[in-house]
Every structure is written in structure tokens, then in C-alpha cells.
C-alpha atoms as a PDB file:
ATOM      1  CA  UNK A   1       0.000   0.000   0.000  1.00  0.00           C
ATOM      2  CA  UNK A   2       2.851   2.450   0.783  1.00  0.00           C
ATOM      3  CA  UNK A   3       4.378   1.793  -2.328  1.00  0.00           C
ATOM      4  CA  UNK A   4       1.273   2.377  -4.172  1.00  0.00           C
ATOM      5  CA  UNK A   5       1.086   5.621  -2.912  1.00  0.00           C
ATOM      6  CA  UNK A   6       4.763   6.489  -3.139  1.00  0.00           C
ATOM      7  CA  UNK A   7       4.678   6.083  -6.682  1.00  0.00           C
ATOM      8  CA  UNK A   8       1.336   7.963  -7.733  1.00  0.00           C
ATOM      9  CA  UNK A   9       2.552  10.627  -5.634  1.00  0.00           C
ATOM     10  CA  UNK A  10       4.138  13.702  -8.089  1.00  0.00           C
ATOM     11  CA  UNK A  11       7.513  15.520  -7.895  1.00  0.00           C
ATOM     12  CA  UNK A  12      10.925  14.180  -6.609  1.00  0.00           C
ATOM     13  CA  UNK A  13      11.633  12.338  -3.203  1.00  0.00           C
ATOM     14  CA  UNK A  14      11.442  15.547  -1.211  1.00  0.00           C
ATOM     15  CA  UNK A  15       8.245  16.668  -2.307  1.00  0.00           C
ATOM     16  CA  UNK A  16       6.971  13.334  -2.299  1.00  0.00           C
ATOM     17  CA  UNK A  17       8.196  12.978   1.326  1.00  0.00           C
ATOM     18  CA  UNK A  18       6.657  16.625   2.402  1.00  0.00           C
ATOM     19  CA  UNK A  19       3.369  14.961   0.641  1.00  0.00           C
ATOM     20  CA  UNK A  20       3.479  11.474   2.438  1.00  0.00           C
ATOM     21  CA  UNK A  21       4.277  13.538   6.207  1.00  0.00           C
ATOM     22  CA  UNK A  22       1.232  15.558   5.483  1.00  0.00           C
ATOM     23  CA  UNK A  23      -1.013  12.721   4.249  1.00  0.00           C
ATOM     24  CA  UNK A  24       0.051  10.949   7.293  1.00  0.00           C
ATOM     25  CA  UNK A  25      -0.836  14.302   9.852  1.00  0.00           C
ATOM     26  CA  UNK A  26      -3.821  14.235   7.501  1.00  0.00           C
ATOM     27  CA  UNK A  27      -4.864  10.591   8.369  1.00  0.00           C
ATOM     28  CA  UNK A  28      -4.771  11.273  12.091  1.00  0.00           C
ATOM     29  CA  UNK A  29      -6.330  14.511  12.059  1.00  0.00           C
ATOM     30  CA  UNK A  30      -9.253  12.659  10.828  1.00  0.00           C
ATOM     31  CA  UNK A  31      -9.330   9.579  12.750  1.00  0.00           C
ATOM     32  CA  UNK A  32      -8.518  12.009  16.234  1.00  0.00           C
ATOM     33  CA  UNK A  33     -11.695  14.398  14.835  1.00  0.00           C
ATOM     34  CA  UNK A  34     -13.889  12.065  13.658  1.00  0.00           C
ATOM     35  CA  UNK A  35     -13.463   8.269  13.931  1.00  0.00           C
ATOM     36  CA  UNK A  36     -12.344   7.738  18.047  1.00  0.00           C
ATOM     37  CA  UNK A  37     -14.933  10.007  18.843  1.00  0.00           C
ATOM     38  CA  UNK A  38     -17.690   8.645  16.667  1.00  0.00           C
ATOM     39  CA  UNK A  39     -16.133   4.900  18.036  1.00  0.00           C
ATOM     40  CA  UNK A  40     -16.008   5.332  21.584  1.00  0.00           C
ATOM     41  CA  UNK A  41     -19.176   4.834  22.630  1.00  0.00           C
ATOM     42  CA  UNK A  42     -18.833   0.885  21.359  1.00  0.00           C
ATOM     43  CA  UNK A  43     -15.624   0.051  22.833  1.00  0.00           C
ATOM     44  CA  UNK A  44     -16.175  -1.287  26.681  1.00  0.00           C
ATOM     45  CA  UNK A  45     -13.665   0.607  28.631  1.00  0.00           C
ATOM     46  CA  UNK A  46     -16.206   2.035  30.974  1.00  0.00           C
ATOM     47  CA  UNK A  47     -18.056  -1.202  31.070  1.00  0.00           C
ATOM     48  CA  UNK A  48     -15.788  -1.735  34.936  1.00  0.00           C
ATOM     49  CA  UNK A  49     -16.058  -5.286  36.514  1.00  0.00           C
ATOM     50  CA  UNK A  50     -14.140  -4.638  39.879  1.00  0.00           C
ATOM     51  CA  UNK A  51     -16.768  -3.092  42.815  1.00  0.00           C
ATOM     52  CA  UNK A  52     -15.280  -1.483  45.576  1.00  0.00           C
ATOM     53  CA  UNK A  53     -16.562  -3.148  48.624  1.00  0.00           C
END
């Protein structure tokens, strides 16, 4: 997959490099914004087992 995108990227290794770190800051962005938010409601880390007793 990283390949792929190395080579349909345009311009010379730098720019190509300055592309993939922003596609990468990119990815996160969205997945920090919009996917763990929209996720945590289904994952069970507030479903707590222990009592305190």
C-alpha cells in the first residue's frame, strides 16, 4: 500500500516525502476528529467489573 502511494505521488523524493508527512498528519487529524470520537461509545472501557466493597 505504501508503495502504491509512493509512486502515484508527483515531484521528486522531497516533495513526495513533504506529501506522504502531510497525508500521514492528515490521516490522524481525521481519525482524532472524527473516527475515536464517533467509536467510543462501542468500545467497553467504561463497562468496569471490579466493585469497591
Amino acid at each position: 500500500m505504501y508503495g502504491w502511494i509512493w509512486r502515484h505521488l508527483p515531484g521528486n523524493v522531497w516533495v513526495k516525502a513533504l506529501m506522504s508527512v502531510v497525508l500521514a498528519l492528515a490521516v490522524v487529524y481525521v481519525l482524532f476528529q472524527y473516527v475515536f470520537p464517533w467509536a467510543e461509545p462501542l468500545l467497553p472501557f467504561n463497562d468496569v467489573t471490579v466493585d469497591n466493597q
